[in-house]
N, C-alpha and C. Protein backbone atom coordinates (compact mmCIF):
# COMPACT_ATOMS: atom_id res chain seq x y z
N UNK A 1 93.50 73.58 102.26
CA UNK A 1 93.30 75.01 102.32
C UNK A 1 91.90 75.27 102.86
N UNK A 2 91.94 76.11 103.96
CA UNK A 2 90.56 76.57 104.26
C UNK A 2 90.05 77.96 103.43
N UNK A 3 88.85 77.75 103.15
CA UNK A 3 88.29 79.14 102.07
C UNK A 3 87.24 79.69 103.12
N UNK A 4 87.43 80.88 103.69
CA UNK A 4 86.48 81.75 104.50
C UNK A 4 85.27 82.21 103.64
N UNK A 5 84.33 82.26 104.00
CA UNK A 5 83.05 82.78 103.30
C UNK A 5 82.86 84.16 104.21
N UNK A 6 82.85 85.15 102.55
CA UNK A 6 83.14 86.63 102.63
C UNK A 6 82.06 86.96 103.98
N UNK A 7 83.07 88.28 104.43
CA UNK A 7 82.10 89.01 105.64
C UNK A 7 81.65 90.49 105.08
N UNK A 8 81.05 91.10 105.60
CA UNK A 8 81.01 92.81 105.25
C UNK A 8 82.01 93.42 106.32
N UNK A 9 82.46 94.17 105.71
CA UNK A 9 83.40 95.27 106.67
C UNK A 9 82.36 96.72 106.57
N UNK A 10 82.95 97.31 107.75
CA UNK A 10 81.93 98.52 108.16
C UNK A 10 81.89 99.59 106.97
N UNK A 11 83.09 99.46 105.98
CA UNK A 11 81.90 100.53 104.87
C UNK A 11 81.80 99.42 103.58
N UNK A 12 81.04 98.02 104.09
CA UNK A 12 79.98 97.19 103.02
C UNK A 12 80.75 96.58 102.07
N UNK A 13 82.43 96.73 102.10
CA UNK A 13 83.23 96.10 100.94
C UNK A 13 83.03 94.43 101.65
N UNK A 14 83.24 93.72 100.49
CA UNK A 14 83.43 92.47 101.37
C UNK A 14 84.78 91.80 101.81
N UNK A 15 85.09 91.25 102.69
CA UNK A 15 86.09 91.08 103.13
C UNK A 15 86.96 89.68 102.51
N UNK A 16 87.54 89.77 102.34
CA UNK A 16 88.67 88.80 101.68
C UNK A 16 89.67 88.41 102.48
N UNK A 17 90.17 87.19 102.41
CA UNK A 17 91.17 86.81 103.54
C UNK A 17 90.76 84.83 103.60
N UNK A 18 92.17 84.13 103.56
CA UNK A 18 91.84 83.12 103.15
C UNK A 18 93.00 82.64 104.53
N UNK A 19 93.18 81.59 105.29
CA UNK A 19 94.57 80.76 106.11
C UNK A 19 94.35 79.65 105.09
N UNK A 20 95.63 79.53 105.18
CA UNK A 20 96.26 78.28 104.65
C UNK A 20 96.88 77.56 105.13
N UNK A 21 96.79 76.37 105.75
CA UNK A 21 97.75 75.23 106.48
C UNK A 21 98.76 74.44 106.05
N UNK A 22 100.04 75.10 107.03
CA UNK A 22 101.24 73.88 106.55
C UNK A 22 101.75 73.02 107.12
N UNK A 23 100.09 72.13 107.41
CA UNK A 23 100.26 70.87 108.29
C UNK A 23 99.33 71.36 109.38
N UNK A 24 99.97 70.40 110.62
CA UNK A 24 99.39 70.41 111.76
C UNK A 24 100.40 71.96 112.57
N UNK A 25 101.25 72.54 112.37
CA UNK A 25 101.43 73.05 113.09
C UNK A 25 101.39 74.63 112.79
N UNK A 26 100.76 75.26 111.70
CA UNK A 26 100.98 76.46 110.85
C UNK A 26 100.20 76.80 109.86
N UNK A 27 100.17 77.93 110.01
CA UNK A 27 99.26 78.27 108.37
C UNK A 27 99.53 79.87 108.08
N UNK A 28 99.33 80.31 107.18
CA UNK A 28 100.29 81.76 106.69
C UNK A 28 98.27 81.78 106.17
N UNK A 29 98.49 83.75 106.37
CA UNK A 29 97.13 84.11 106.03
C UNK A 29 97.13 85.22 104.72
N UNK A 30 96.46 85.44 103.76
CA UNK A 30 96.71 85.95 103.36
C UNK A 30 95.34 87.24 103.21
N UNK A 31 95.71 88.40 102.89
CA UNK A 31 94.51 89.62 103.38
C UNK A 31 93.46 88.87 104.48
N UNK A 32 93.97 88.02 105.32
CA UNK A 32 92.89 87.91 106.55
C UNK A 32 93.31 88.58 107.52
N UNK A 33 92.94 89.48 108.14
CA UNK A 33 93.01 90.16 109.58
C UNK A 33 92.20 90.33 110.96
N UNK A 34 91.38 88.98 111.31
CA UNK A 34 91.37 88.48 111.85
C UNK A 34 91.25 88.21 112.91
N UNK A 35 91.20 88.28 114.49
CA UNK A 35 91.93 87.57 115.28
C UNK A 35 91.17 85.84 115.22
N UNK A 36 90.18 85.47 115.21
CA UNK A 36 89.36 84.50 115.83
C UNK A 36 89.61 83.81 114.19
N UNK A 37 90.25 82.33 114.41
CA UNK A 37 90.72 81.73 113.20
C UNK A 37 92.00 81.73 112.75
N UNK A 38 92.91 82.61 113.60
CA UNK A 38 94.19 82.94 113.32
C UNK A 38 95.28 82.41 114.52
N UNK A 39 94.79 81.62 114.96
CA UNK A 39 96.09 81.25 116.33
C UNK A 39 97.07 80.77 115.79
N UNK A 40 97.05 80.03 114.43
CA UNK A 40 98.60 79.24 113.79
C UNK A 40 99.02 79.80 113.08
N UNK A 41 98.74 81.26 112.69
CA UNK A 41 99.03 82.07 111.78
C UNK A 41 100.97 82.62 112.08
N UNK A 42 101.23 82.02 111.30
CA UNK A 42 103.17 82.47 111.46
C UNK A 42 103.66 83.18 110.34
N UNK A 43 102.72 83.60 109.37
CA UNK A 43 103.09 84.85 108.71
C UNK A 43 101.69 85.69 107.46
N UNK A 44 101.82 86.75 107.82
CA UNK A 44 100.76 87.73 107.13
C UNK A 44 101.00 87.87 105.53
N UNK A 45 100.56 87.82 104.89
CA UNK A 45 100.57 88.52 103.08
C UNK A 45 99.21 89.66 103.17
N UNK A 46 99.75 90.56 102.69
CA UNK A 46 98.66 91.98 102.06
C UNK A 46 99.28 91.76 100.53
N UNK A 47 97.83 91.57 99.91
CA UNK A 47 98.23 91.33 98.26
C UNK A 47 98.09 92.94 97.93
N UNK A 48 97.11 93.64 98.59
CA UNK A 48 97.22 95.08 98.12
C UNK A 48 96.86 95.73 99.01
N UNK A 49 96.06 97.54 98.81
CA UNK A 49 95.02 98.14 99.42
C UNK A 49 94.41 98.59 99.25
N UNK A 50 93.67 97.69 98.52
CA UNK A 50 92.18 97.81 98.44
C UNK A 50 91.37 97.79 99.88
N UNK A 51 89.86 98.22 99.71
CA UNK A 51 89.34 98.46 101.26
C UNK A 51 89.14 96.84 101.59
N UNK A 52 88.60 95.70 100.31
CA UNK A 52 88.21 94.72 100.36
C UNK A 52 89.26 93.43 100.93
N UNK A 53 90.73 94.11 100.98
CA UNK A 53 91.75 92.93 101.30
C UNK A 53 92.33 93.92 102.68
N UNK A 54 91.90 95.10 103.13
CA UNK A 54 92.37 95.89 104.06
C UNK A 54 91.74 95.70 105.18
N UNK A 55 90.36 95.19 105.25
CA UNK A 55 89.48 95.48 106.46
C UNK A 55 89.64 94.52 107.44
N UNK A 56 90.08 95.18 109.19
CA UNK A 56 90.52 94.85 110.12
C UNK A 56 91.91 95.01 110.05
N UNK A 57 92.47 96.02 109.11
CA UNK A 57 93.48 96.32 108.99
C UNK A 57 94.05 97.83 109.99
N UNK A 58 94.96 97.71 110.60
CA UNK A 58 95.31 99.31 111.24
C UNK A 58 96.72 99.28 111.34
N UNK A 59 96.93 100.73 111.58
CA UNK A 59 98.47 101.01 112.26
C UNK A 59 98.92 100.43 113.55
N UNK A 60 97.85 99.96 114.18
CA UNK A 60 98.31 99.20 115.64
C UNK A 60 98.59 97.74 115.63
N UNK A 61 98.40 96.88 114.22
CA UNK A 61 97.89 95.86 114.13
C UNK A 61 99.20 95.08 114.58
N UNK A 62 99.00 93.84 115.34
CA UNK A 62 100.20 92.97 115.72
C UNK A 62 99.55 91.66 115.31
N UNK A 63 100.36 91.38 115.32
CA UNK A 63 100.34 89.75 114.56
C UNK A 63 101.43 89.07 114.56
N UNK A 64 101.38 87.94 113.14
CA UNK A 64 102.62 87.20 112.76
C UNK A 64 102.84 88.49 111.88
N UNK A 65 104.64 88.05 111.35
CA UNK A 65 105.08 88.96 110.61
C UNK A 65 104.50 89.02 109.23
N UNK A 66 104.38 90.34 108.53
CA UNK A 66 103.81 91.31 107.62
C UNK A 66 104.61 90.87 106.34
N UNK A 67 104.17 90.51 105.07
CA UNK A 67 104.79 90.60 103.98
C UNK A 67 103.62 91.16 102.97
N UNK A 68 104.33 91.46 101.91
CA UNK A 68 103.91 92.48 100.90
C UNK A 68 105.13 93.20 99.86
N UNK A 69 104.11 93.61 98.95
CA UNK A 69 105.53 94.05 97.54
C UNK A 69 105.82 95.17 97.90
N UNK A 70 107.21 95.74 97.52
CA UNK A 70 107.68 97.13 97.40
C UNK A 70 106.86 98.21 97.56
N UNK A 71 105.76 98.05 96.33
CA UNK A 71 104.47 99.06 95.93
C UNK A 71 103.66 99.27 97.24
N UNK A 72 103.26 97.77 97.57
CA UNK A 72 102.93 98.01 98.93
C UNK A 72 102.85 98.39 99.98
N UNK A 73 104.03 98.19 100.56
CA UNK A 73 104.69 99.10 101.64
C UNK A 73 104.77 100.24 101.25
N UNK A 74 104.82 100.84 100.25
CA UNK A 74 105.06 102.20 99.74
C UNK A 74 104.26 103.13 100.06
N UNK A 75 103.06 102.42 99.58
CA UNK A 75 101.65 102.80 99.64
C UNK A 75 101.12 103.21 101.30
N UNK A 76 101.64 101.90 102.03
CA UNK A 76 101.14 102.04 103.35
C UNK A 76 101.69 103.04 103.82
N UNK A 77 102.85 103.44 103.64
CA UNK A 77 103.64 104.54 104.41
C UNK A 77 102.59 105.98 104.93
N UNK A 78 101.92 106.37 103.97
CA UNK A 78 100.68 107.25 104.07
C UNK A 78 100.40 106.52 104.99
N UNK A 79 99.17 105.44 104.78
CA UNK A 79 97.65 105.52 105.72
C UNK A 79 98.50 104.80 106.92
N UNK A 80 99.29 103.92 106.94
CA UNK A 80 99.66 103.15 108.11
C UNK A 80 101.08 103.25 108.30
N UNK A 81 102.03 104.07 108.50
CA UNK A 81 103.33 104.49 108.69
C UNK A 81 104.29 103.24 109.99
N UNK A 82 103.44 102.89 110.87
CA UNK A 82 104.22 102.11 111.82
C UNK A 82 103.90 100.49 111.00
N UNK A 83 102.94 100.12 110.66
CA UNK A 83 102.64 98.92 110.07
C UNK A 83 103.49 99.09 108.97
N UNK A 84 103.92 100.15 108.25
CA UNK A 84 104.68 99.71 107.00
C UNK A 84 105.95 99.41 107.38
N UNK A 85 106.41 100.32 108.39
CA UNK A 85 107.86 100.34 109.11
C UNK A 85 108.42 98.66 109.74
N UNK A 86 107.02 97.52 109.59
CA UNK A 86 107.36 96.52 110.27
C UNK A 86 107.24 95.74 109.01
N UNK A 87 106.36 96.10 108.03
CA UNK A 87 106.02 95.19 107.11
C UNK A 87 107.82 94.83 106.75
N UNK A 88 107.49 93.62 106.00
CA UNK A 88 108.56 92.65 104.95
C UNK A 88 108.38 92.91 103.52
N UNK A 89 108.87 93.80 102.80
CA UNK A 89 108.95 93.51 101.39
C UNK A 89 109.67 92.83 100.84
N UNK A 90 108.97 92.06 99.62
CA UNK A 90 109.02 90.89 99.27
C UNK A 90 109.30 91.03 97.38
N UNK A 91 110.18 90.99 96.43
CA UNK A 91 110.36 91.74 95.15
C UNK A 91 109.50 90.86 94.71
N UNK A 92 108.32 91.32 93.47
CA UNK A 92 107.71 90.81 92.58
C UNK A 92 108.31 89.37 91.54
N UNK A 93 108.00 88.49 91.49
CA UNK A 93 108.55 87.23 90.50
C UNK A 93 109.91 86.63 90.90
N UNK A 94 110.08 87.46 92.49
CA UNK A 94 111.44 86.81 92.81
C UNK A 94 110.76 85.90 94.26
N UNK A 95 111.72 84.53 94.01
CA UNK A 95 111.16 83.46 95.16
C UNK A 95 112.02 83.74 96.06
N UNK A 96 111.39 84.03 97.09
CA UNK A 96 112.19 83.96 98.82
C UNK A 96 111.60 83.29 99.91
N UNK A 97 113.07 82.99 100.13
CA UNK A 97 112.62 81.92 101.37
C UNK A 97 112.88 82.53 102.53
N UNK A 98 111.73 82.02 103.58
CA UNK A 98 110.94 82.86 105.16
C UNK A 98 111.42 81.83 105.78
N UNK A 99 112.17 82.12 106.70
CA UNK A 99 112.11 81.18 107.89
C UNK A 99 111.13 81.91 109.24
N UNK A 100 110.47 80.87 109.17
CA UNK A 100 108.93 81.57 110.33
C UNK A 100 109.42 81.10 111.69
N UNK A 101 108.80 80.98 112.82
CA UNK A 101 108.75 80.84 114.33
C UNK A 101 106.79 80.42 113.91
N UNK A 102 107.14 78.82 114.46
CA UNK A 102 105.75 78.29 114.37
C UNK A 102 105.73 78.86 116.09
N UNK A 103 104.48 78.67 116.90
CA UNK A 103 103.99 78.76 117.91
C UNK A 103 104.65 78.13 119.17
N UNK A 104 104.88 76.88 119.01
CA UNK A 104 105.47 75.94 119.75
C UNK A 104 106.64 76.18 119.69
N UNK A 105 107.21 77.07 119.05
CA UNK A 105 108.91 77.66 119.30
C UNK A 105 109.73 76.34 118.22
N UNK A 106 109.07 76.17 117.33
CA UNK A 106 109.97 75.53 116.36
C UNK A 106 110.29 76.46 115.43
N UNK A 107 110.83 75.97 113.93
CA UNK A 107 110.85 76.75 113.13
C UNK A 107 110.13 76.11 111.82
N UNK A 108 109.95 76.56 110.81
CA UNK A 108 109.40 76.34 109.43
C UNK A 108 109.82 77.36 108.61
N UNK A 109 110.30 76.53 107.21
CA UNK A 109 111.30 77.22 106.20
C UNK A 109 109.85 77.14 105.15
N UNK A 110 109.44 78.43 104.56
CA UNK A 110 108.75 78.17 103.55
C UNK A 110 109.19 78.85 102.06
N UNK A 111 108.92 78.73 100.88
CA UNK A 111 109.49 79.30 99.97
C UNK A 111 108.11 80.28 98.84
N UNK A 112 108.38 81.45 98.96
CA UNK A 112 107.00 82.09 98.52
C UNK A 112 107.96 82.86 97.12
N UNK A 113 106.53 83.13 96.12
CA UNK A 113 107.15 83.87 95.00
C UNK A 113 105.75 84.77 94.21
N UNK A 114 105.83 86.14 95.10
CA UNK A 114 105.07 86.77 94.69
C UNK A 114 104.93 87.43 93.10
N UNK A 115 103.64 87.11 93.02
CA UNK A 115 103.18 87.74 91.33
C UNK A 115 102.23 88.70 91.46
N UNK A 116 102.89 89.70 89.94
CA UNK A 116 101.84 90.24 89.61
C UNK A 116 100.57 90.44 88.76
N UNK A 117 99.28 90.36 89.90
CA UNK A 117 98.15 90.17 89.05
C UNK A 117 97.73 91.19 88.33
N UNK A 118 98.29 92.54 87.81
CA UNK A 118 98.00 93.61 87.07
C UNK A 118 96.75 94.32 87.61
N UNK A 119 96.31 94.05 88.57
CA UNK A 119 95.21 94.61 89.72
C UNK A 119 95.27 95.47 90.13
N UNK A 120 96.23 96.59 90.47
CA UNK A 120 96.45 97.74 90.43
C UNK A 120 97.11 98.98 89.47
N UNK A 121 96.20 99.64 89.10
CA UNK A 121 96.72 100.69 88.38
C UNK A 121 97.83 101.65 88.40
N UNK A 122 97.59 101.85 89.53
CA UNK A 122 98.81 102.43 90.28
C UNK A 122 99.71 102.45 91.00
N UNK A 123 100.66 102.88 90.65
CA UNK A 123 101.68 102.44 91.40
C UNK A 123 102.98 103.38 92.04
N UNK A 124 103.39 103.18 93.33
CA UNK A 124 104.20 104.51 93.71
C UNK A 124 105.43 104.67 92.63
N UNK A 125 105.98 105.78 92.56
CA UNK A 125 107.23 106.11 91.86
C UNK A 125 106.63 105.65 90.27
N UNK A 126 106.24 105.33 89.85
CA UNK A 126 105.38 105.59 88.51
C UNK A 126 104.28 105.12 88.18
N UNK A 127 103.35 105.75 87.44
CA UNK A 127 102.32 105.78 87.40
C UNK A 127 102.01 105.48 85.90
N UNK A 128 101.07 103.97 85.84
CA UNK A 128 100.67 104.21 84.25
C UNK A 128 99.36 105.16 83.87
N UNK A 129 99.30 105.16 82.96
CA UNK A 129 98.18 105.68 82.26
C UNK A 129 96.87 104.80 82.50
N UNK A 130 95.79 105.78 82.41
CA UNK A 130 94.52 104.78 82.61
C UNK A 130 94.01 104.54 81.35
């Protein structure tokens, strides 16, 4: 696993974003957005949106394909409406398997199982208490 050492984004949050390699031919990124460091990148994770896992984030953004939770996409629909429209939601504590398009026009089957870190307070369609 490569660990990026944090950057500042233009309003001073620090930036978060880690690639991860699966092997020589792939690596899935997660809140990195990127371009320079990202050529094997065959699939995106947004853990949330926060400014600190968002920055270099936009509605124009192209890449590998977009995953993220329900809440997520939900959320984006506001600030980024075409990026959410492409994103992949992905159900919380349930494991699914991605079949990616590595670079070289192969394929790679990976098996992901998103959790929740209780990191957000809020949440669309209900809302807890603070």
């Amino acid at each position: 696993m490569l660990s990026l050492s944090p950057e500042k984004s233009r309003n001073g949050a620090a930036m978060n974003g880690v690639c991860i390699g699966l092997g020589a031919r792939a690596s899935i990124a997660v809140d990195f957005w990127r371009r320079r460091g990202s050529e094997d990148v065959v699939a995106c994770f947004l853990t949330h949106l926060h400014a600190d896992h968002t920055a270099g984030l936009s509605d124009g953004w192209s890449g590998a394909p977009l995953f993220c939770s329900p809440d997520t996409r939900a959320l984006m629909r506001e600030r980024w409406p075409a990026l959410a429209a492409r994103a992949r939601a992905l159900e919380v504590g349930e494991t699914a398997a991605l079949q990616l398009r590595c670079r070289d026009g192969g394929g790679l089957r990976v098996r992901v199982t998103p959790l929740d870190a209780c990191h957000c307070l809020v949440r669309p369609r209900r809302t807890r208490p603070f």
